[in-house]
Protein backbone atom coordinates (compact mmCIF):
# COMPACT_ATOMS: atom_id res chain seq x y z
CA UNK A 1 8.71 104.09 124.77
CA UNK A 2 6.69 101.52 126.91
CA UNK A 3 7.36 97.84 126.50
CA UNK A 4 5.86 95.61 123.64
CA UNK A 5 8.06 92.76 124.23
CA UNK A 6 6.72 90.17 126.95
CA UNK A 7 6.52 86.86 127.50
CA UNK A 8 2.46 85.64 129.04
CA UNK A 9 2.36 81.65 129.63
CA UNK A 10 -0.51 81.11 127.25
CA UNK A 11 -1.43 78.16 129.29
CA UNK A 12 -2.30 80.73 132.73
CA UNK A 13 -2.31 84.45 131.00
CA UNK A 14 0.12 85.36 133.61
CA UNK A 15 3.45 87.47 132.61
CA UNK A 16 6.94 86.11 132.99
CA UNK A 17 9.25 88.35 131.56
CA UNK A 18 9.14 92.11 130.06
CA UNK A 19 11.78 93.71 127.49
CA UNK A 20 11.78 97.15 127.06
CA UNK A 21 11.20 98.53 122.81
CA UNK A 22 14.38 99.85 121.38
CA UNK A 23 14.92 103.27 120.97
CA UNK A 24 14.97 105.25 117.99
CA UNK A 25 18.79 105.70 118.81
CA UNK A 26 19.54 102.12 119.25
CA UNK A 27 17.45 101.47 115.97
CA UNK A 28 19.78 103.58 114.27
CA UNK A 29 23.28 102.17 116.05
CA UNK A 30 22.32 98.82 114.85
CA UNK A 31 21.86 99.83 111.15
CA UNK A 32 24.86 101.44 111.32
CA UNK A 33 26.59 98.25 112.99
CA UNK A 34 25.03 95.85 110.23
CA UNK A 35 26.04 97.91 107.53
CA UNK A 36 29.29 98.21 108.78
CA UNK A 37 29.99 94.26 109.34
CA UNK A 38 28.48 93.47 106.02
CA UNK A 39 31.76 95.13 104.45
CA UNK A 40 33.85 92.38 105.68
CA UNK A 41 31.57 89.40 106.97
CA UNK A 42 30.50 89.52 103.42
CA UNK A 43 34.31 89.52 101.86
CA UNK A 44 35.25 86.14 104.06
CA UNK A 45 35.24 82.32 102.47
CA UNK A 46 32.19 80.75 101.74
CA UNK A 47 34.13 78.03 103.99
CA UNK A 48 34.69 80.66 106.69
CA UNK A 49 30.45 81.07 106.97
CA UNK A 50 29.53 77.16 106.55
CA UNK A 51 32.05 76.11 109.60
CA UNK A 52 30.07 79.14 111.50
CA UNK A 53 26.52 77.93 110.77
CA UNK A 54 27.64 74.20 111.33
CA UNK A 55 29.13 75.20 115.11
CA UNK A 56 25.18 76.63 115.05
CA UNK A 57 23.83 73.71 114.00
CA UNK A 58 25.73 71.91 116.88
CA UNK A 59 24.91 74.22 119.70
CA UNK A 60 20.74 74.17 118.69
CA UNK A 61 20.94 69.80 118.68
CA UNK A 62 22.67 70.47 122.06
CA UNK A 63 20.44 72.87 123.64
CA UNK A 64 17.21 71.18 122.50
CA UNK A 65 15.60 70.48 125.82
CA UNK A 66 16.61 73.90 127.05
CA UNK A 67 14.98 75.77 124.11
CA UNK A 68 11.91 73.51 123.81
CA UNK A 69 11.07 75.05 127.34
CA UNK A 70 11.66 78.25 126.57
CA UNK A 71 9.09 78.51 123.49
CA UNK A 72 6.66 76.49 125.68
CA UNK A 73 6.36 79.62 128.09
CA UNK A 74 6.41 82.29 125.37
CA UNK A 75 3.90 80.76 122.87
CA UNK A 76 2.04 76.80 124.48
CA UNK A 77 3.98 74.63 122.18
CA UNK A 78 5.21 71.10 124.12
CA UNK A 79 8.17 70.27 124.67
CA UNK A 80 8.32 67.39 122.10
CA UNK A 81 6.78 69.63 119.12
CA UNK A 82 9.16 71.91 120.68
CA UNK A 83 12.60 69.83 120.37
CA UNK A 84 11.12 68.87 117.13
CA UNK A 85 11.41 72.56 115.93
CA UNK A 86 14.59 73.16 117.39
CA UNK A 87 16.10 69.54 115.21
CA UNK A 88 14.67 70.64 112.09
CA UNK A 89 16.28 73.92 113.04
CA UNK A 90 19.63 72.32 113.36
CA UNK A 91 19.18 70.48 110.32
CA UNK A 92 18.85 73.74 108.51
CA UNK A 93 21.67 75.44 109.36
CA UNK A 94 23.72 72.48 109.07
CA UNK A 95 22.27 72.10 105.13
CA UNK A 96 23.10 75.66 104.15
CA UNK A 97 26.61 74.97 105.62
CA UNK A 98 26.96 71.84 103.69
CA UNK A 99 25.50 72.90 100.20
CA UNK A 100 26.35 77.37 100.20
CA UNK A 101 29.91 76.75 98.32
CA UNK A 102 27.64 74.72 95.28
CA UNK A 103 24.81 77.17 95.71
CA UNK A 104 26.86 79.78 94.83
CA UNK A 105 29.56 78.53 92.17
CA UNK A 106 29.34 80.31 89.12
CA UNK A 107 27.07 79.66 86.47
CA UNK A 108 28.47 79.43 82.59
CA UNK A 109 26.51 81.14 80.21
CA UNK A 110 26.49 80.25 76.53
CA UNK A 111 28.02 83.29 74.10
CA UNK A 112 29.97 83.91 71.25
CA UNK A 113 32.91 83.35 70.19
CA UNK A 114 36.32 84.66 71.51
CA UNK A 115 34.58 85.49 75.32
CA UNK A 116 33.12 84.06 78.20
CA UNK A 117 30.15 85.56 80.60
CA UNK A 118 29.03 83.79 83.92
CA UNK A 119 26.70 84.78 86.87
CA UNK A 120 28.38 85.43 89.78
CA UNK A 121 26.14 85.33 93.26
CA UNK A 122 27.09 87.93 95.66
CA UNK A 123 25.59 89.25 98.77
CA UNK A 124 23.86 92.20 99.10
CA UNK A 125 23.95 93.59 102.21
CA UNK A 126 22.27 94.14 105.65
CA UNK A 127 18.62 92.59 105.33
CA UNK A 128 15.56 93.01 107.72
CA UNK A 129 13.71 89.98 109.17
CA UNK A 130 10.34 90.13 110.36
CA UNK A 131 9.35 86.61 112.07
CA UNK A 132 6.35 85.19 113.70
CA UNK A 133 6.14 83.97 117.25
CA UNK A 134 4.43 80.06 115.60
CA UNK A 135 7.67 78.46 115.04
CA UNK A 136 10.08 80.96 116.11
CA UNK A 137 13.23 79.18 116.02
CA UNK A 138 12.60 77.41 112.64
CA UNK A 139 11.15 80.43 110.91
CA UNK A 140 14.13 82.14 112.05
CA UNK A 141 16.52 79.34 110.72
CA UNK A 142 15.02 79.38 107.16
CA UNK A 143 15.87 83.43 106.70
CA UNK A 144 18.53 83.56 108.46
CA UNK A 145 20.62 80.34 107.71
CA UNK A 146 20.90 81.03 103.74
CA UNK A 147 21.33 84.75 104.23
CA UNK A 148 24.38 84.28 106.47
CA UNK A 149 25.68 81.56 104.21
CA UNK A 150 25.37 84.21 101.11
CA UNK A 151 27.30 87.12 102.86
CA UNK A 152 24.75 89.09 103.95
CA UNK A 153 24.24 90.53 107.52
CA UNK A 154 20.94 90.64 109.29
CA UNK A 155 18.46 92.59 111.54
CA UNK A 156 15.88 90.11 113.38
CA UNK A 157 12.58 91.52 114.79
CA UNK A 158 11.08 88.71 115.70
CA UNK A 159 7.28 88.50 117.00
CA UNK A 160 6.64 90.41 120.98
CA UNK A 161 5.32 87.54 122.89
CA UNK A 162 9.05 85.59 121.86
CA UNK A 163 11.43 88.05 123.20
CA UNK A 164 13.73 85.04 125.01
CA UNK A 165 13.74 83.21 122.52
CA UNK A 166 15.39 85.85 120.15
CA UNK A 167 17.54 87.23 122.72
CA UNK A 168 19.01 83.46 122.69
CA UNK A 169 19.21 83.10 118.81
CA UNK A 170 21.51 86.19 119.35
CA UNK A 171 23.39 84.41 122.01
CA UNK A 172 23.71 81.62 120.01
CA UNK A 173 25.10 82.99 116.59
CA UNK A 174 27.80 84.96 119.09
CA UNK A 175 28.95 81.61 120.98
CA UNK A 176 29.65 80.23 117.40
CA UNK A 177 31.65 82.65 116.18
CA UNK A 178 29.74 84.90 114.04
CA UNK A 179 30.93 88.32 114.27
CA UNK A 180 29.13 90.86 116.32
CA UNK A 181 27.07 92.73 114.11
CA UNK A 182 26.40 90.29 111.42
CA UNK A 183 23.25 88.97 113.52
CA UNK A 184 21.03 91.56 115.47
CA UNK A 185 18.07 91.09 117.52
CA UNK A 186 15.92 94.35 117.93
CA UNK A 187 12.88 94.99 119.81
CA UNK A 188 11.62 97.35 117.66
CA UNK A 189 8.08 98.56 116.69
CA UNK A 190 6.24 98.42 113.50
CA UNK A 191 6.67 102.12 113.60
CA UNK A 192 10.63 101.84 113.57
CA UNK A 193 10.42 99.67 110.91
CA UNK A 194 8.13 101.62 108.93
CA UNK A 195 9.79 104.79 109.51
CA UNK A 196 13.41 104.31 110.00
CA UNK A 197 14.17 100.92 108.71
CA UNK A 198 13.08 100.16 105.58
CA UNK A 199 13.77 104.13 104.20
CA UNK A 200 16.99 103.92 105.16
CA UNK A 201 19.62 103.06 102.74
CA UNK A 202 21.66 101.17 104.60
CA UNK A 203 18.57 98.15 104.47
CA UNK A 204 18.80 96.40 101.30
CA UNK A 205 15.42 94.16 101.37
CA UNK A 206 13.10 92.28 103.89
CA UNK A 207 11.49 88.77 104.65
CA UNK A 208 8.22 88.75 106.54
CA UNK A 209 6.58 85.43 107.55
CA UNK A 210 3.21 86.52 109.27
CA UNK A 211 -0.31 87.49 107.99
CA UNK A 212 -1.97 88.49 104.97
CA UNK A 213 -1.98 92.34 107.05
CA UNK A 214 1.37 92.25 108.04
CA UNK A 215 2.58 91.35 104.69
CA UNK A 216 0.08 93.80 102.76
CA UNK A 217 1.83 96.46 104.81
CA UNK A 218 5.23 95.85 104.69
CA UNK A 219 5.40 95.14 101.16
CA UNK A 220 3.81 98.87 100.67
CA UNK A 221 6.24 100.27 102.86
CA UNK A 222 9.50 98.25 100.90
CA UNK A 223 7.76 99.51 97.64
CA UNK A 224 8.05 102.62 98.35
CA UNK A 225 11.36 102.40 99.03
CA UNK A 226 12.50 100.21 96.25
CA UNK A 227 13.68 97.19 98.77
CA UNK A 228 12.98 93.81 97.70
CA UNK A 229 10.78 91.76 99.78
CA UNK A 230 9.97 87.75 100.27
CA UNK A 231 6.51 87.07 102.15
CA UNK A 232 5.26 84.32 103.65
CA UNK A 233 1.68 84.78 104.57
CA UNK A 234 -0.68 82.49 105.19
CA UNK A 235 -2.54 79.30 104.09
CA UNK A 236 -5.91 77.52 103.43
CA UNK A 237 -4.35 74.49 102.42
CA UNK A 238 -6.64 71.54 101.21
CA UNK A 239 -6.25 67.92 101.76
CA UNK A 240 -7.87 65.92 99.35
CA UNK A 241 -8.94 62.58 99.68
CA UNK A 242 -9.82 60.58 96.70
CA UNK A 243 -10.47 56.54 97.99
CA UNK A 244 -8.88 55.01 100.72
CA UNK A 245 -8.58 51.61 101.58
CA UNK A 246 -8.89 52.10 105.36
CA UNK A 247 -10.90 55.47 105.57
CA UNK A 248 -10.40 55.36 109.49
CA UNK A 249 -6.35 55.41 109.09
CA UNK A 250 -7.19 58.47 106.31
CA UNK A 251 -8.68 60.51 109.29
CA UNK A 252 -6.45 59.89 111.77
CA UNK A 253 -3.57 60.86 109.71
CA UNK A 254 -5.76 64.40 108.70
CA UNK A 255 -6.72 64.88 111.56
CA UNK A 256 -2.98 64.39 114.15
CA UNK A 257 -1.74 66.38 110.86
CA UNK A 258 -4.49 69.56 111.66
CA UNK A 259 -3.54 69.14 115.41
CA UNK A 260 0.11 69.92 114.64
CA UNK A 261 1.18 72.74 116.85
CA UNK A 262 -3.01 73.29 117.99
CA UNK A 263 -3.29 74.69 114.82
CA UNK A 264 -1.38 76.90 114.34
CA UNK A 265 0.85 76.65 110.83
CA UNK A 266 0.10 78.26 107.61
CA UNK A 267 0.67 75.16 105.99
CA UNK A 268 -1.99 73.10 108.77
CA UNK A 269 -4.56 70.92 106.17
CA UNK A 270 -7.09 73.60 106.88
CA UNK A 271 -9.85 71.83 104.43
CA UNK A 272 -10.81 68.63 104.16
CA UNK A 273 -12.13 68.18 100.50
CA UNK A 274 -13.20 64.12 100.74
CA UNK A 275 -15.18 62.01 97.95
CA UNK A 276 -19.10 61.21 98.69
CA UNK A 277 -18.62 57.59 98.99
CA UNK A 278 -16.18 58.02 101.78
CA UNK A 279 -17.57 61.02 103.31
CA UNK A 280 -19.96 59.99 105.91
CA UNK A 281 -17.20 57.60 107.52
CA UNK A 282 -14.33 60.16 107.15
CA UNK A 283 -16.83 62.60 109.48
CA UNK A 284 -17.74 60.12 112.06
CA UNK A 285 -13.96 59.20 112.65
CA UNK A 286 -12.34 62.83 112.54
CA UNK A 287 -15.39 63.80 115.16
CA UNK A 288 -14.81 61.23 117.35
CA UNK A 289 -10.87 62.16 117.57
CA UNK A 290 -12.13 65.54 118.15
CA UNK A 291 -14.29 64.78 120.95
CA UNK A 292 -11.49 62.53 122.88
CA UNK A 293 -8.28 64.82 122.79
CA UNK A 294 -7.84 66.68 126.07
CA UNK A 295 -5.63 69.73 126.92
CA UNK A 296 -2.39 69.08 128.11
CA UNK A 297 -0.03 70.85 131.11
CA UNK A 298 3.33 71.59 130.97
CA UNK A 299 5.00 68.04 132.35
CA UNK A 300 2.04 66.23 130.97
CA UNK A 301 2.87 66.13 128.06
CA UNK A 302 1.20 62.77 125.77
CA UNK A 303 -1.91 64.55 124.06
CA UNK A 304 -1.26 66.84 121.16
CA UNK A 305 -3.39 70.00 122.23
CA UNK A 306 -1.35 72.32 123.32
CA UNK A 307 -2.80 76.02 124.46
CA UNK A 308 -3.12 78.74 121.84
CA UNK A 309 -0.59 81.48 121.96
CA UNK A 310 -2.31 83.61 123.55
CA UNK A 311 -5.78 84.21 124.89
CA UNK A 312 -6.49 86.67 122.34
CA UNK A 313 -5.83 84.17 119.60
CA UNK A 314 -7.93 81.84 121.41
CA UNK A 315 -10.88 84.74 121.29
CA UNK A 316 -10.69 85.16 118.02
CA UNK A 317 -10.62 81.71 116.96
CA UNK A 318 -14.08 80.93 119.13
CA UNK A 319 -15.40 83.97 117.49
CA UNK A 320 -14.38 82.91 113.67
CA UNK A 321 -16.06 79.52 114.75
CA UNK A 322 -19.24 80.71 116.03
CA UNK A 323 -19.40 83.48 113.55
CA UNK A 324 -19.79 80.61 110.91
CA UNK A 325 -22.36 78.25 112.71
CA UNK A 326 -24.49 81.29 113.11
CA UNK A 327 -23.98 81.55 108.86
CA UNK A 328 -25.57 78.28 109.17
CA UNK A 329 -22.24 76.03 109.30
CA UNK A 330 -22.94 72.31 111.52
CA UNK A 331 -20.66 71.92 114.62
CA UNK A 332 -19.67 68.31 115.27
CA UNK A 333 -17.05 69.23 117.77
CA UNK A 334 -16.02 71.53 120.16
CA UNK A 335 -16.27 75.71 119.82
CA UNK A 336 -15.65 77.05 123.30
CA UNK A 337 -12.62 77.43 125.42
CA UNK A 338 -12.07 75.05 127.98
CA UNK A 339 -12.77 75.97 131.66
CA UNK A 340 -9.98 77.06 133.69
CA UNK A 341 -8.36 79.75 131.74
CA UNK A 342 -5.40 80.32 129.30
CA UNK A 343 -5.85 79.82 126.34
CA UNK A 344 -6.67 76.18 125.81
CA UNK A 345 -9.63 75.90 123.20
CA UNK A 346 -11.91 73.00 122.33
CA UNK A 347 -10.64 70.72 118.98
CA UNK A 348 -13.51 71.93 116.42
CA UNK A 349 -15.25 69.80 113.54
CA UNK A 350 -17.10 71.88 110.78
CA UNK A 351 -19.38 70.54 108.00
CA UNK A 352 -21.79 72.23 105.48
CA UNK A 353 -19.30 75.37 105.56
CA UNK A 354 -20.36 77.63 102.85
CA UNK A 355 -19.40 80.78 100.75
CA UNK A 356 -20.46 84.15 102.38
CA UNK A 357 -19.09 82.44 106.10
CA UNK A 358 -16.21 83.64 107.77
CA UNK A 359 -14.80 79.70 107.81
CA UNK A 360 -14.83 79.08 104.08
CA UNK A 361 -12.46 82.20 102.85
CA UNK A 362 -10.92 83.32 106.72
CA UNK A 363 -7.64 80.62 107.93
CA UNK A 364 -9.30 79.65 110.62
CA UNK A 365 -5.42 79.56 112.96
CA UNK A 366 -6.61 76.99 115.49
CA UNK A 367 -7.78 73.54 116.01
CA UNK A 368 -10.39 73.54 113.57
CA UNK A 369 -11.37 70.65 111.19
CA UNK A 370 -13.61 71.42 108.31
CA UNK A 371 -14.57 69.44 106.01
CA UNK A 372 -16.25 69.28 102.38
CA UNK A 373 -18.44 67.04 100.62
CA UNK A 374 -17.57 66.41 96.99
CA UNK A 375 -19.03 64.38 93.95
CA UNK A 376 -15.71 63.77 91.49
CA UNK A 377 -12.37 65.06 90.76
CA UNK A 378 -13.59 68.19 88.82
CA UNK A 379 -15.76 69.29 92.07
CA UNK A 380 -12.88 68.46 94.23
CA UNK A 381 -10.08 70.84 92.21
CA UNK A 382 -12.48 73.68 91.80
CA UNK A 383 -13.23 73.60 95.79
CA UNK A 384 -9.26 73.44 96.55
CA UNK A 385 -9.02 76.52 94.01
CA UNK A 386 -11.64 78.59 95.54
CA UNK A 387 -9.41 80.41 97.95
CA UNK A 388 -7.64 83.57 97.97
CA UNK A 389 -4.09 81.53 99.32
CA UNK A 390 -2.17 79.19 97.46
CA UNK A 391 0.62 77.65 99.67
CA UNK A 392 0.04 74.06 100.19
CA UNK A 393 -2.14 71.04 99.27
CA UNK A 394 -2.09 67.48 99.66
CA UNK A 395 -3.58 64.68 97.64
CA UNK A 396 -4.45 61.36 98.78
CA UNK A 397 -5.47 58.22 96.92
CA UNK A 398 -4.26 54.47 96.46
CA UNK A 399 -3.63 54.91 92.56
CA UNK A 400 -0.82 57.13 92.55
CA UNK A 401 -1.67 58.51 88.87
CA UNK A 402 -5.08 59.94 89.84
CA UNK A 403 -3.19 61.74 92.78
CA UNK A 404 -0.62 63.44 90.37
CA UNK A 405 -3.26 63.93 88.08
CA UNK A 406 -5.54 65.86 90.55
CA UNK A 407 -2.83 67.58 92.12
CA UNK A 408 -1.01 69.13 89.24
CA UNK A 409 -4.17 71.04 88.85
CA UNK A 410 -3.96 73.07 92.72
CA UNK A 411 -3.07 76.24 92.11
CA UNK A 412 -0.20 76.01 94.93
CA UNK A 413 3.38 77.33 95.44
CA UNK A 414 3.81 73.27 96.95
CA UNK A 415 1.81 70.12 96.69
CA UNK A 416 1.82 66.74 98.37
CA UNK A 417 1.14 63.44 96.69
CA UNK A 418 0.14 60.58 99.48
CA UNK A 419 2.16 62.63 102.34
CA UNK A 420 0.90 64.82 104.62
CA UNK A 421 2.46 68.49 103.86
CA UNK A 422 5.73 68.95 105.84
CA UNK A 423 8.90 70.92 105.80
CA UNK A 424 12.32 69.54 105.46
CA UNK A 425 15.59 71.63 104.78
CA UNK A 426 15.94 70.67 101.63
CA UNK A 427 12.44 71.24 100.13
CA UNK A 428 11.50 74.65 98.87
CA UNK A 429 9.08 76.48 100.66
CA UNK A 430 6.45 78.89 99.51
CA UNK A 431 3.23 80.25 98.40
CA UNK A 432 0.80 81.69 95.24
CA UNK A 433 -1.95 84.05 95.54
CA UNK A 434 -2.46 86.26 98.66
CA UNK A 435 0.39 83.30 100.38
CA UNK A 436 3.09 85.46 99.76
CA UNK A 437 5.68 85.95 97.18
CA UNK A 438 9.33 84.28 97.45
CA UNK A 439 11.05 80.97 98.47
CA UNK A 440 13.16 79.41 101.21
CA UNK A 441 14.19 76.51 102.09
CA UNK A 442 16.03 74.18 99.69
CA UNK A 443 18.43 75.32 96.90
CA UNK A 444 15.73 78.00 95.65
CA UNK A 445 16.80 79.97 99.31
CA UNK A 446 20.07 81.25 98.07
CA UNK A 447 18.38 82.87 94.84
CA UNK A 448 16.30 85.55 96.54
CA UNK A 449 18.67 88.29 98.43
CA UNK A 450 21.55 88.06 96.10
CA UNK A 451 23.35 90.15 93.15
CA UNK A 452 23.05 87.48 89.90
CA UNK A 453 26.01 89.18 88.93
CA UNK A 454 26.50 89.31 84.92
CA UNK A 455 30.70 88.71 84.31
CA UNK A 456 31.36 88.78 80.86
CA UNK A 457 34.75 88.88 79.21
CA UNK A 458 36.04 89.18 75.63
CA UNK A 459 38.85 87.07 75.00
CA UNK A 460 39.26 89.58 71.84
């Protein structure tokens, strides 16, 4: 089978590193090898798993520097953003440690007289994770960290252009003492997982984080095969502003927010829904921060624009942009790739984005600002509605009541009142609509691959 997994410096095009696809046979072995860990990984102490994922937790704070270079070759991200991802990471693995033995203490239940009935949480056994090559330690984390904590073991195909960095996630589960088996990276195909994962028995369920595709096809192959699935897809999330004292300070903070990771995060403020009277200021700032960001180099790190992931990406993110100016969309900013190769592309500012163009219903996964024009609150909600996704929003204003009362009408799986949308271990994490179906993060994590157990008993 020829290689799929390779890591290409976004920032030259040039490959570093091949890994050869798994076999069919090897596919098979490490089904076999999950299955057969889960019977006792999942019968040790609750105790037993946290001091495992806290060593983890230690060995990722540790390592930072070291793995913040390794996703900057595979996918563009710096090295800050990258040590970033590996500390929030850390801080994951180190909360499902903390928190798994009250996660999973049983719940009373109310009955009759003379008995008692609980539910019990149990594990469930070997799982299948599908990850995405945009944060791949973090996205990695939030599967993987509750999932171990439960009981359950785990088979990781993580995205092809982040091949090192899963090989080390391996590495790193080993040196803290998980057992072998419990934790398996596979370089496998979509057609493996299509045609010898997810039929096979042994695979109790799967978690994709990737696109609206990916997860459309996945969940048709799990259905089929009666596995339960969580999906986190992707995002149009809007950012709503509302008044501002200092409109200036408002764009800067939507706009270093959009930048975050070039991009490239399904939870990115994609729109920018703002109120007339604060429009035409809002749009001269956000342009102008547009116009002066410059790409960065690996060691030169400072400015925020990172390459895309890949040249492709960055293709298909010029094309999405000048597909909608030709629809009749304004460009304020940007819309090429920068001389010089990789896959470095130009910040982007859009206005007068309508529906029928690709940029008002596509995520446009990139450095791309657009932004909306609206008359009152009404105007604003139906706008932020008028998407196919429902992951994120954030409202913004200086009375805190209008905020809440705007934003408990976005149809949303999260929403932010005067904070830009963010992830943090503790907070649950997840989508409506055509954004997937399923939670992690926070105590919500621990409720989606596990037996609720019913334990009733008659005292009779």
């Amino acid at each position: 089978m020829s290689t799929m997994y390779r890591v290409t410096n976004p920032a030259t095009g040039e490959v570093a590193e091949e890994f050869p696809t798994a076999t069919d046979s090897e596919i098979l072995a490490a089904l076999d090898r999950s299955a057969t860990t889960f019977t006792d990984w999942s019968r040790t102490t609750v105790a037993e798993r946290a001091a495992i994922l806290t060593k983890v937790s230690e060995i990722y704070a540790e390592r930072a520097e070291e793995l913040a270079s390794v996703i900057q070759l595979e996918m563009g991200k710096s090295v800050p953003e990258g040590k970033g991802e590996v500390g929030l990471s850390s801080a994951i693995y180190k909360y499902f440690a903390d928190n798994a033995e009250a996660f999973m203490a049983d719940e009373p239940l109310r009955g009759p007289e003379n008995a008692t009935a609980m539910i019990r949480r149990k594990p469930v056994g070997s799982l299948l994770g599908i990850m995405p090559w945009n944060f791949p330690y973090y996205q990695v984390a939030r599967f993987a960290a509750p999932n171990l904590a439960l009981g359950n073991t785990i088979l990781l195909k993580h995205a092809p252009q982040c091949p090192r960095s899963a090989q080390i996630m391996e590495e790193i589960f080993i040196e803290a003492g998980l057992p072998e088996g419990a934790y398996i990276n596979i370089y496998a195909s979509n057609e493996q997982v299509a045609d010898l994962i997810l039929p096979d028995p042994r695979n109790h369920g799967v978690s994709l984080t990737g696109s609206e595709r990916a997860g459309a096809a996945v969940a048709a192959e799990a259905g089929k095969n009666l596995k339960k699935v969580v999906l986190e897809l992707g995002g149009s999330d809007p950012y709503i502003l509302l008044d501002s004292a200092d409109v200036k300070e408002s764009a800067k903070t939507f706009f270093n927010t959009r930048m975050g990771n070039t991009g490239q995060a399904c939870n990115s403020p994609k729109r920018m829904i703002v109120m007339d009277d604060l429009y035409e200021d809002f749009v001269s700032s956000i342009t102008e921060a547009a116009k002066t960001i410059t790409p960065e180099t690996p060691g030169q790190e400072g400015s925020r624009l990172s390459p895309l992931s890949s040249v492709a990406a960055a293709d298909r993110f010029v094309e999405q942009v000048q597909d909608t100016v030709s629809g009749g969309a304004t460009l304020l900013a940007g819309g090429k790739k920068y001389d010089g190769g990789g896959a470095f592309v130009e910040p982007v500012v859009l206005t007068d984005v309508k529906k029928g163009m690709r940029g008002y219903y596509e995520e446009l996964f990139g450095p791309a600002v657009i932004v909306y024009r609206v008359g009152s609150e009404e105007e604003a909600v139906e706008l932020a509605n008028d998407t196919p996704f429902g992951l994120g929003a954030a409202v913004f204003s200086d009375d805190i009541e209008r905020a809440e009362r705007v934003g408990s009408q976005i149809d949303s799986g999260m929403v932010f009142l005067n904070s830009p949308e963010g992830s943090r271990e503790f907070l649950p994490f997840g989508g409506v609509k055509r954004s997937g179906v399923g939670r992690e993060l926070g105590p919500l994590a621990m409720d989606e691959f596990v037996n609720k157990q019913l334990v009733y008993r008659s005292e009779a």
